[in-house]
Protein backbone atom coordinates (compact mmCIF):
# COMPACT_ATOMS: atom_id res chain seq x y z
CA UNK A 1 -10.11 44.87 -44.27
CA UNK A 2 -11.66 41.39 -44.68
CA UNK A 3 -10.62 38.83 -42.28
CA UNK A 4 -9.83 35.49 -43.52
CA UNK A 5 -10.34 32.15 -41.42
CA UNK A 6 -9.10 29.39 -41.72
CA UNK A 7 -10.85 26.05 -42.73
CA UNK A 8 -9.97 23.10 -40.78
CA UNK A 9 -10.10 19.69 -42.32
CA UNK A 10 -12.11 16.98 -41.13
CA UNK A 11 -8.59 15.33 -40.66
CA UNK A 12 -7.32 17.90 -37.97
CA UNK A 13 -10.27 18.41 -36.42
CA UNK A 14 -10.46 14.32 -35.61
CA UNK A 15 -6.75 14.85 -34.60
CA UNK A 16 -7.96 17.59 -32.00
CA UNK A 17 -10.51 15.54 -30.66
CA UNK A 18 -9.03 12.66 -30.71
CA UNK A 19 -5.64 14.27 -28.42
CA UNK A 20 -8.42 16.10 -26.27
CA UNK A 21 -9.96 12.75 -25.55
CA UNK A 22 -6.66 10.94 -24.55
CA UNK A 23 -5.57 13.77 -22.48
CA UNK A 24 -8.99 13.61 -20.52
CA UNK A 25 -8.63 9.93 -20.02
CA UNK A 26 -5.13 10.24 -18.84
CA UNK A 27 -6.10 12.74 -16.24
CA UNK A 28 -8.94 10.53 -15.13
CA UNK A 29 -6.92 7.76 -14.78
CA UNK A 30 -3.86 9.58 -12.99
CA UNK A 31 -6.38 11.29 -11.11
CA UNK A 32 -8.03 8.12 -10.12
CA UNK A 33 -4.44 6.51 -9.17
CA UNK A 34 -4.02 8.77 -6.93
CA UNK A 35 -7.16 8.44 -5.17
CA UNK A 36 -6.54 5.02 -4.75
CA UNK A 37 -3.11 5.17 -2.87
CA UNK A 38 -4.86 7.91 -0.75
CA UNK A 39 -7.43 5.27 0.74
CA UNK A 40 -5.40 2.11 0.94
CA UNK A 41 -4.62 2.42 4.75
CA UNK A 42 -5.43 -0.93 5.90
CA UNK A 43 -5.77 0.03 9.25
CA UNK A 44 -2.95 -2.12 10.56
CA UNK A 45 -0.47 -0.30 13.06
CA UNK A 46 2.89 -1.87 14.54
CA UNK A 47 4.44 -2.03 17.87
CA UNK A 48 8.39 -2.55 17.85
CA UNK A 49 9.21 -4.96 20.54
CA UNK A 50 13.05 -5.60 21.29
CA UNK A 51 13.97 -8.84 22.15
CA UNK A 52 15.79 -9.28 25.59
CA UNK A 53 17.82 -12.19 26.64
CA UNK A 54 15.03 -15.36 27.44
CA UNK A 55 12.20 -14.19 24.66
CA UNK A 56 10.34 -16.52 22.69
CA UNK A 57 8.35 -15.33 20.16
CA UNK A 58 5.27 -16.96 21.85
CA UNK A 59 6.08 -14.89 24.83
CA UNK A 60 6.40 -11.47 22.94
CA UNK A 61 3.15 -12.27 20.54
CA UNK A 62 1.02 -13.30 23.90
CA UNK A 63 0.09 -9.85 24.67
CA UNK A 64 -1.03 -8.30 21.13
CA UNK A 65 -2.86 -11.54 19.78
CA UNK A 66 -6.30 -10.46 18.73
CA UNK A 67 -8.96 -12.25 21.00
CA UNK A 68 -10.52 -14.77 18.62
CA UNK A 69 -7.25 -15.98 16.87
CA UNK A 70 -5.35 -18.50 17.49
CA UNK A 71 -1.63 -17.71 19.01
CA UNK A 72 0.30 -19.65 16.44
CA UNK A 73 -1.28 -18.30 13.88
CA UNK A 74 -0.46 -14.83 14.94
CA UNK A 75 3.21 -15.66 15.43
CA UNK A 76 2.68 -16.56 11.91
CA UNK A 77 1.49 -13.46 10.92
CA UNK A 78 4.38 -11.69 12.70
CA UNK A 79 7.36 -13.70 11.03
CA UNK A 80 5.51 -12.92 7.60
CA UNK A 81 5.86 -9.34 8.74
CA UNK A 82 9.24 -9.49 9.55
CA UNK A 83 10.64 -11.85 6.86
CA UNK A 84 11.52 -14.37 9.23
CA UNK A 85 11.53 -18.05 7.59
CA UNK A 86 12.24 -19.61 11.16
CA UNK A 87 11.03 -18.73 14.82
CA UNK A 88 14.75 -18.25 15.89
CA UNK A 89 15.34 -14.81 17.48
CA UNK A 90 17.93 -12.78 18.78
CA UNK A 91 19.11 -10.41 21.53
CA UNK A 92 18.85 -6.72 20.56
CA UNK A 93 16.91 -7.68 17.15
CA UNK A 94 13.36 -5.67 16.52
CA UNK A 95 10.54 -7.25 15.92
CA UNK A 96 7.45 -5.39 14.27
CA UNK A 97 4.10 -6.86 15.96
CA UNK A 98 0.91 -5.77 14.18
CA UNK A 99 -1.72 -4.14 16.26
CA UNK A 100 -5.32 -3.54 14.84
């Protein structure tokens, strides 16, 4: 018995290679995606501070300002991190601090 193979056209073997090549990509890309969200720790850390009754945000900031910045541009940085668009604060509410 003779066996018989089949000719593939230039047409479907372009096809092949040209699904084999996007497939590749795509992994490379998905696998590079990845990768990126794996390393994007910034390093940043937070401390939740309550606030008690007599708090000022310049009180609460005072102890985790980093030493070569300036205090009100840390307090600042901490209403950014809390979504705060004034420096009005409130008994019982959290406060996230960032601590390097």
């Amino acid at each position: 018995m003779k066996r018989t193979y089949k000719r593939t056209s230039y047409r479907e073997k372009a096809r092949r290679q040209r699904r084999t090549l996007l497939i590749m990509v795509m992994a490379m890309i998905m696998a590079f995606g990845l990768g990126v969200f794996a390393v994007a720790d910034d390093g940043i850390d937070f401390v939740t501070v309550t606030v008690s009754s007599g708090d000022t945000l310049w009180n609460l900031c005072a102890p985790y300002k980093p030493e070569r910045m300036d205090l009100r541009d840390f307090i600042e940085k901490v209403k950014y991190e809390n979504n705060m668009e004034s420096s009005e604060i409130f008994m019982g509410q959290e406060l996230m601090i960032p601590v390097r």
